[in-house]
PDB file of N, CA and C in Angstrom:
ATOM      1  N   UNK A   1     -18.320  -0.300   1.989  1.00  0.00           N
ATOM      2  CA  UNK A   1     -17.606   0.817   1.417  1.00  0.00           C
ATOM      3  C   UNK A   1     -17.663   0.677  -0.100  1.00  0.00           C
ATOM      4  N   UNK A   2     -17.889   1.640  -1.193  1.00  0.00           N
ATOM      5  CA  UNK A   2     -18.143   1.673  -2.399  1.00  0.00           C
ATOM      6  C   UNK A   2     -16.546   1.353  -2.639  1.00  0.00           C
ATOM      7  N   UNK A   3     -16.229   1.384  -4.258  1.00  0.00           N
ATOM      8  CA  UNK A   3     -15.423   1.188  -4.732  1.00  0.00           C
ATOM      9  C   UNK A   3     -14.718   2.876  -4.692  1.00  0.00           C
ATOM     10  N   UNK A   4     -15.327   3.904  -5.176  1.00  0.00           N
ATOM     11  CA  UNK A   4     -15.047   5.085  -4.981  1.00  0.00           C
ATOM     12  C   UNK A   4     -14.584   5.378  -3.800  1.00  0.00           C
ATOM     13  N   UNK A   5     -14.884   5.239  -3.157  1.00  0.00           N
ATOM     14  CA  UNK A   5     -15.058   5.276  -1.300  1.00  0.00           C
ATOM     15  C   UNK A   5     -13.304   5.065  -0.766  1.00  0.00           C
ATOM     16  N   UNK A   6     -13.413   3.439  -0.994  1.00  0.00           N
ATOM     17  CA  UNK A   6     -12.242   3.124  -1.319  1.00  0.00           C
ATOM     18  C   UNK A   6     -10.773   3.510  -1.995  1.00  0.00           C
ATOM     19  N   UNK A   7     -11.302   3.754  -3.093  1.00  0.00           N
ATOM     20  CA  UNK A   7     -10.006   4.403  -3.524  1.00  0.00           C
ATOM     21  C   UNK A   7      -9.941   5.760  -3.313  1.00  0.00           C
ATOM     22  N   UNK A   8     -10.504   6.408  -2.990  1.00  0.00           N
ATOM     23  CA  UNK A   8     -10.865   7.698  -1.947  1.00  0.00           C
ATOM     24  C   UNK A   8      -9.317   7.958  -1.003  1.00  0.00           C
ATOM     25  N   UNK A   9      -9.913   6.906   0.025  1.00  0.00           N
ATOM     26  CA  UNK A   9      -9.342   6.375   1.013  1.00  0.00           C
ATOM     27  C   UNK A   9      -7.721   5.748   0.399  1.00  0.00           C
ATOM     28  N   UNK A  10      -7.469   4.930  -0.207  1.00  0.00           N
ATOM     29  CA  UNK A  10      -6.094   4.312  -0.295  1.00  0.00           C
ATOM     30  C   UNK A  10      -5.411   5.648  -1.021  1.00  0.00           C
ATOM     31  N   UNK A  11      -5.999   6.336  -1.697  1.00  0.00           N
ATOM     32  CA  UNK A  11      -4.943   6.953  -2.852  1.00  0.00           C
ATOM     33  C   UNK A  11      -4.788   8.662  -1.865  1.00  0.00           C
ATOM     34  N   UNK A  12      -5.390   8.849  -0.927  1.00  0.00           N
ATOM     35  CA  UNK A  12      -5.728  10.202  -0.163  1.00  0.00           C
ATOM     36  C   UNK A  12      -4.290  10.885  -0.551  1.00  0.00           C
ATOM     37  N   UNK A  13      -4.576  12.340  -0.804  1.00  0.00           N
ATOM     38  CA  UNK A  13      -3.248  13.295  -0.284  1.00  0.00           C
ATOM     39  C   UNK A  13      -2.354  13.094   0.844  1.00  0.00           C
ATOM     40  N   UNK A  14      -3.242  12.683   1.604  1.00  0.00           N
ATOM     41  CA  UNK A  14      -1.996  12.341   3.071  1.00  0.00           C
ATOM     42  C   UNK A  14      -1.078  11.579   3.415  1.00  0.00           C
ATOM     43  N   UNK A  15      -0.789  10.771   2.107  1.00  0.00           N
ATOM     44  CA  UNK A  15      -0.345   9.240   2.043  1.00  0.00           C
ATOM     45  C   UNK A  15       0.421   9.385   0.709  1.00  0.00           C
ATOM     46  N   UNK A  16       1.069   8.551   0.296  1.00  0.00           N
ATOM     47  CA  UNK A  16       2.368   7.828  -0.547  1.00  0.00           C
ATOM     48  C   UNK A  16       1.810   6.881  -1.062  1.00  0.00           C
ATOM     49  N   UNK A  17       1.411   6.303  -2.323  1.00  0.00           N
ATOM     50  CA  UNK A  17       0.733   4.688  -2.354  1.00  0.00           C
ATOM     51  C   UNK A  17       1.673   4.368  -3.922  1.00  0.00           C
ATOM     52  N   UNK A  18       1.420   3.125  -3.380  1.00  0.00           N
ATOM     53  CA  UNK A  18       2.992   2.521  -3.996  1.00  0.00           C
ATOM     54  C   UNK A  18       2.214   1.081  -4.441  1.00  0.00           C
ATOM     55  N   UNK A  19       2.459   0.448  -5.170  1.00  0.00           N
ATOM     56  CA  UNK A  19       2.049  -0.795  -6.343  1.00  0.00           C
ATOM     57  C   UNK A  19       3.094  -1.812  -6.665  1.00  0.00           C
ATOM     58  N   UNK A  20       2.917  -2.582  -6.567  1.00  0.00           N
ATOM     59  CA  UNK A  20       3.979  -4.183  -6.623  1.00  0.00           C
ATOM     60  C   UNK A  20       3.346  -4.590  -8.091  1.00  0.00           C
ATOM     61  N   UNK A  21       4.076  -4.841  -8.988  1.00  0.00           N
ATOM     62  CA  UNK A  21       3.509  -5.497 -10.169  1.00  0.00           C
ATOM     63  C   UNK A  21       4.496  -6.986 -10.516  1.00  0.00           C
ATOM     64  N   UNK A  22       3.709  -8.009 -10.831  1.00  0.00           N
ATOM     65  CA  UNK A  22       4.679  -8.897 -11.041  1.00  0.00           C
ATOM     66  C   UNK A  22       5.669  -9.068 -12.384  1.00  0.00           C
ATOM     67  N   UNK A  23       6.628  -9.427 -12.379  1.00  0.00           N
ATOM     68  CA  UNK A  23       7.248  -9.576 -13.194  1.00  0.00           C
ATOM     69  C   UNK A  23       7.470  -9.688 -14.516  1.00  0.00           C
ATOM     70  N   UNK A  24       7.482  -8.675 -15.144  1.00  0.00           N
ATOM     71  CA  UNK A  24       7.397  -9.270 -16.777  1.00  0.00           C
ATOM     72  C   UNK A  24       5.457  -8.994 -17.069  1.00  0.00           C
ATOM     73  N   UNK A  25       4.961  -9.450 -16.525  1.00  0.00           N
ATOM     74  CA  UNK A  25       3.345  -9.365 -16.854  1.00  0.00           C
ATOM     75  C   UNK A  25       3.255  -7.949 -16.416  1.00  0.00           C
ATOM     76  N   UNK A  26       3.359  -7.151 -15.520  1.00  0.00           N
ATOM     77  CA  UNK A  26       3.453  -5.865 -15.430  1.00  0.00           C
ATOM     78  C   UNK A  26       1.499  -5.700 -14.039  1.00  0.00           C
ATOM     79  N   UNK A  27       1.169  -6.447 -13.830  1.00  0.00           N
ATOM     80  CA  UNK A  27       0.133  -7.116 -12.965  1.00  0.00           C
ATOM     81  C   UNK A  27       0.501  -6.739 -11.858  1.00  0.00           C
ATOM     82  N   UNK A  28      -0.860  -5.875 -11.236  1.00  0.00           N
ATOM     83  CA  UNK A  28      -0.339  -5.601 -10.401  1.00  0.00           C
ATOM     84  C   UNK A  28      -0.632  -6.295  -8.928  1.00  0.00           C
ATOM     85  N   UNK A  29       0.135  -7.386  -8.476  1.00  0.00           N
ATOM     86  CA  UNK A  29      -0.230  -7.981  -7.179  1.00  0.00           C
ATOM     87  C   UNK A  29      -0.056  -7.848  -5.647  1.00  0.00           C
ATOM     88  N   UNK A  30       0.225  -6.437  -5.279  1.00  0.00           N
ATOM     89  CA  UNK A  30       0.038  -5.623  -4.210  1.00  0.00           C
ATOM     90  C   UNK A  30       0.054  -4.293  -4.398  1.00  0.00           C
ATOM     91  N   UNK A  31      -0.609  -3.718  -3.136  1.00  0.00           N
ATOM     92  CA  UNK A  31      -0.303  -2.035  -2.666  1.00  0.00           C
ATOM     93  C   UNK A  31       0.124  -2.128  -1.321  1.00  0.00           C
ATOM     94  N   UNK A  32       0.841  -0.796  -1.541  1.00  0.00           N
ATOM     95  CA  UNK A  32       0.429  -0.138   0.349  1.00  0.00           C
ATOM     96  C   UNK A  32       0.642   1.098   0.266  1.00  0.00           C
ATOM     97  N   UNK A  33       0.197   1.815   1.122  1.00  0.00           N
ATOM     98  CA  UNK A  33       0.480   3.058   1.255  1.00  0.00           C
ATOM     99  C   UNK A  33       1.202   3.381   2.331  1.00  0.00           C
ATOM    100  N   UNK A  34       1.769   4.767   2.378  1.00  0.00           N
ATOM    101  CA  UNK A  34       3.040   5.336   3.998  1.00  0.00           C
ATOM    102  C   UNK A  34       2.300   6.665   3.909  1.00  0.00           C
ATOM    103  N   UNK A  35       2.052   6.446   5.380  1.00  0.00           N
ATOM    104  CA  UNK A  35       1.371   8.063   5.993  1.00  0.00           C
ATOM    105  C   UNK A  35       2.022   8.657   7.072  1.00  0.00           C
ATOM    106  N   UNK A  36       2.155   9.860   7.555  1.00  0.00           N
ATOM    107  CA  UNK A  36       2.372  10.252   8.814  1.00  0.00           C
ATOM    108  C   UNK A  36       1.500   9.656   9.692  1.00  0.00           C
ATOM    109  N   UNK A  37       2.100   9.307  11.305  1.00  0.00           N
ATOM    110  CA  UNK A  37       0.964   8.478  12.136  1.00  0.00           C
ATOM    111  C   UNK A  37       0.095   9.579  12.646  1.00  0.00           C
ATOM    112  N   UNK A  38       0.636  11.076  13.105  1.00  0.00           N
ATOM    113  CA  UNK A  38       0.149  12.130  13.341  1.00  0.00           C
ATOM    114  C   UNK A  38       0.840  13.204  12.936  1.00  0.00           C
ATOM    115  N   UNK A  39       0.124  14.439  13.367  1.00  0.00           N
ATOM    116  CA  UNK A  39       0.646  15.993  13.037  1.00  0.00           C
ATOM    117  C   UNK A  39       1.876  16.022  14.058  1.00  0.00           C
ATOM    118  N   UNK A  40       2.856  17.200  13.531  1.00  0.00           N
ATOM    119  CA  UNK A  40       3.470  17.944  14.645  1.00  0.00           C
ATOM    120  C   UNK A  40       5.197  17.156  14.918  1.00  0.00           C
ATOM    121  N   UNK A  41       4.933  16.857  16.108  1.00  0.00           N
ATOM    122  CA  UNK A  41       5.975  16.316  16.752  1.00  0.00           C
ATOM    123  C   UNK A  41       6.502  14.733  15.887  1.00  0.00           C
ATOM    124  N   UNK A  42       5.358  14.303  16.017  1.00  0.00           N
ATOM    125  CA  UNK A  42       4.966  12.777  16.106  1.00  0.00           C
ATOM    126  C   UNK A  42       5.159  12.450  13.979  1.00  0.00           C
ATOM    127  N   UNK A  43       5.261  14.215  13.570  1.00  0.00           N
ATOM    128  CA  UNK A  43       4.745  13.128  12.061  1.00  0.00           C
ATOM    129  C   UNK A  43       6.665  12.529  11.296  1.00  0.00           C
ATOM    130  N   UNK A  44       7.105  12.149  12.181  1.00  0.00           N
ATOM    131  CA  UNK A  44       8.529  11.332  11.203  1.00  0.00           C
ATOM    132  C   UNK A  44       8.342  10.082  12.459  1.00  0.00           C
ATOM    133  N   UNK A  45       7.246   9.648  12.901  1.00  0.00           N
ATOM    134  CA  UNK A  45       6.181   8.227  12.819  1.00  0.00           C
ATOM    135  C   UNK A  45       5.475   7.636  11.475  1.00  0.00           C
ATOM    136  N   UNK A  46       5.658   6.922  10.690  1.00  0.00           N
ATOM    137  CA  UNK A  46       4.585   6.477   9.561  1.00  0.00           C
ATOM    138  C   UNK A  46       3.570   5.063  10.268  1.00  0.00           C
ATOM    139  N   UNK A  47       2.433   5.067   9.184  1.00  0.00           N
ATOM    140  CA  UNK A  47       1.395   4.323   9.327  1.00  0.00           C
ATOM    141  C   UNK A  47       1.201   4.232   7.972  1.00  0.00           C
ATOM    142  N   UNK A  48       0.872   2.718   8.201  1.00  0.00           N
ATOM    143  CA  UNK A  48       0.530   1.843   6.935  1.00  0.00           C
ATOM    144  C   UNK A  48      -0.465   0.767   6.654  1.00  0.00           C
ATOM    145  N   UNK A  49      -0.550   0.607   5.160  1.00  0.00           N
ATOM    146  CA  UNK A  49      -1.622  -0.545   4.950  1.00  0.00           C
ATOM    147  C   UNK A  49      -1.187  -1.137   3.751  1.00  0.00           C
ATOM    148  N   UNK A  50      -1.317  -2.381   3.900  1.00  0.00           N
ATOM    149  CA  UNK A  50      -0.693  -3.582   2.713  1.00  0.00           C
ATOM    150  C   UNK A  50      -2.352  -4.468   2.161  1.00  0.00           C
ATOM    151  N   UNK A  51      -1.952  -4.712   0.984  1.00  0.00           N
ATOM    152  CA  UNK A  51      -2.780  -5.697   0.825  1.00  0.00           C
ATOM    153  C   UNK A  51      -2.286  -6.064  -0.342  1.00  0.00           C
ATOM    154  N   UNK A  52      -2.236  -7.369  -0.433  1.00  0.00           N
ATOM    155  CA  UNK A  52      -1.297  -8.301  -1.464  1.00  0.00           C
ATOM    156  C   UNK A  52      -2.893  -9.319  -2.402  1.00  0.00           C
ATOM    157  N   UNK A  53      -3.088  -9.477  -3.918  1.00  0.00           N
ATOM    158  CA  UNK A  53      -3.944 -10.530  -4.328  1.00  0.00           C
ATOM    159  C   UNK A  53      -4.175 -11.416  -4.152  1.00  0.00           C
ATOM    160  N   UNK A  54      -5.145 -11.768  -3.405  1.00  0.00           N
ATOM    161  CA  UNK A  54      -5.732 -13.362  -2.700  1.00  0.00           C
ATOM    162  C   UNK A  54      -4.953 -14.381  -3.722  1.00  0.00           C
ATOM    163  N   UNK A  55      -4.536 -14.537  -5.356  1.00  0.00           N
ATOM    164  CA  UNK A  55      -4.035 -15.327  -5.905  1.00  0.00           C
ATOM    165  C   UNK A  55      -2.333 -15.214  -5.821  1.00  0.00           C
ATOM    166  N   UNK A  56      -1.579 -13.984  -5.306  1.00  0.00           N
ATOM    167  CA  UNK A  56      -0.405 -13.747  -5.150  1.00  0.00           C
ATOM    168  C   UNK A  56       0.107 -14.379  -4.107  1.00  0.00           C
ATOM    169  N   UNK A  57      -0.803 -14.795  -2.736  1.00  0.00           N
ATOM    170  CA  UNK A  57      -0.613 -15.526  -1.664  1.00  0.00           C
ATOM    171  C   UNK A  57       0.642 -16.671  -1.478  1.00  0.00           C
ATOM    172  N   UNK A  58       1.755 -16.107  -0.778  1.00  0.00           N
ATOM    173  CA  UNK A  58       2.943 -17.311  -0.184  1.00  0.00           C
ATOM    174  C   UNK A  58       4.034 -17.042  -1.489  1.00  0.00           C
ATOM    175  N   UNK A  59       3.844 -16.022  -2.183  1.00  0.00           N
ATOM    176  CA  UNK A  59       4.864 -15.327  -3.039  1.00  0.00           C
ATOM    177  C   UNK A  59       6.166 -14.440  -2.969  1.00  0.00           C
ATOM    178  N   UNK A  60       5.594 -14.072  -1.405  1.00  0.00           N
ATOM    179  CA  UNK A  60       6.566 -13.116  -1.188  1.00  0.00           C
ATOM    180  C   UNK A  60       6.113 -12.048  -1.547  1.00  0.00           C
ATOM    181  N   UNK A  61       5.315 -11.353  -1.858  1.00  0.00           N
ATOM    182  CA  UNK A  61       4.686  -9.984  -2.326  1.00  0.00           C
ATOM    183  C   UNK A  61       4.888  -9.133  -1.500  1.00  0.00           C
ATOM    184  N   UNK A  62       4.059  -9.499  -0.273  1.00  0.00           N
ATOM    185  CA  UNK A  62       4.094  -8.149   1.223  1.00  0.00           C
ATOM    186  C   UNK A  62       5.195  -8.219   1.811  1.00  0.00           C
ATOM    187  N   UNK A  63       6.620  -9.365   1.540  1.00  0.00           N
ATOM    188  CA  UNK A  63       7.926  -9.231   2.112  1.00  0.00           C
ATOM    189  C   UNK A  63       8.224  -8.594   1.191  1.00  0.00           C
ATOM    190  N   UNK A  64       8.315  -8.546  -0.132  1.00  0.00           N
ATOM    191  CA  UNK A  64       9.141  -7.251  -0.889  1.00  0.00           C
ATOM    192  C   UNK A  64       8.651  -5.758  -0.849  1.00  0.00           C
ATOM    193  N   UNK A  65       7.205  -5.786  -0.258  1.00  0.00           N
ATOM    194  CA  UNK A  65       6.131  -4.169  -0.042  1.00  0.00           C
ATOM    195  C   UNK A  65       7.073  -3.994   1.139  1.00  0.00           C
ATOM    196  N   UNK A  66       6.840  -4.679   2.032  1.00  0.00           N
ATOM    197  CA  UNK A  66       7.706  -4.291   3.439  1.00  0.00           C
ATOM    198  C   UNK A  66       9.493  -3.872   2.772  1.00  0.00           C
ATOM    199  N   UNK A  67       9.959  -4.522   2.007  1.00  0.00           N
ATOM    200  CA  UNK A  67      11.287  -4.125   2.327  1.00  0.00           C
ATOM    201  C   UNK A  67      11.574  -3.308   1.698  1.00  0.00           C
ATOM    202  N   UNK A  68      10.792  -2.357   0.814  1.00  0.00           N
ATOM    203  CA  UNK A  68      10.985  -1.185  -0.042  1.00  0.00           C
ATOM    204  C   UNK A  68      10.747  -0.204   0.436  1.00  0.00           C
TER     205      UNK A  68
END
């Protein structure tokens, strides 16, 4: 997947995308985004995707993405 491609994909209209920056450095060491899981009935279901910086690892990053 290109880099374009990608952020295509994470930043889409259909979705919410949201950024963890660390402290004071303003760095940003996670995302995730919140989507409807489907149309209709079903869309106050969300679906999601996290991904925290391979160097942010055992920080607590994706427990504070999750609890926001």
């Amino acid at each position: 997947m290109s880099e374009a491609a990608a952020l295509a994909y994470w930043l889409g209209a259909d979705r919410e995308t949201f950024v963890a920056e660390e402290d004071g450095g303003g760095e940003i060491v996670g995302t995730y985004f919140l989507r409807a899981n489907q149309a209709g009935g079903g869309s106050h279901i969300c679906n999601c995707g996290y991904m925290t910086a391979a160097w942010a690892t055992g920080r607590g990053v994706a427990r504070a993405m999750c609890a926001h």
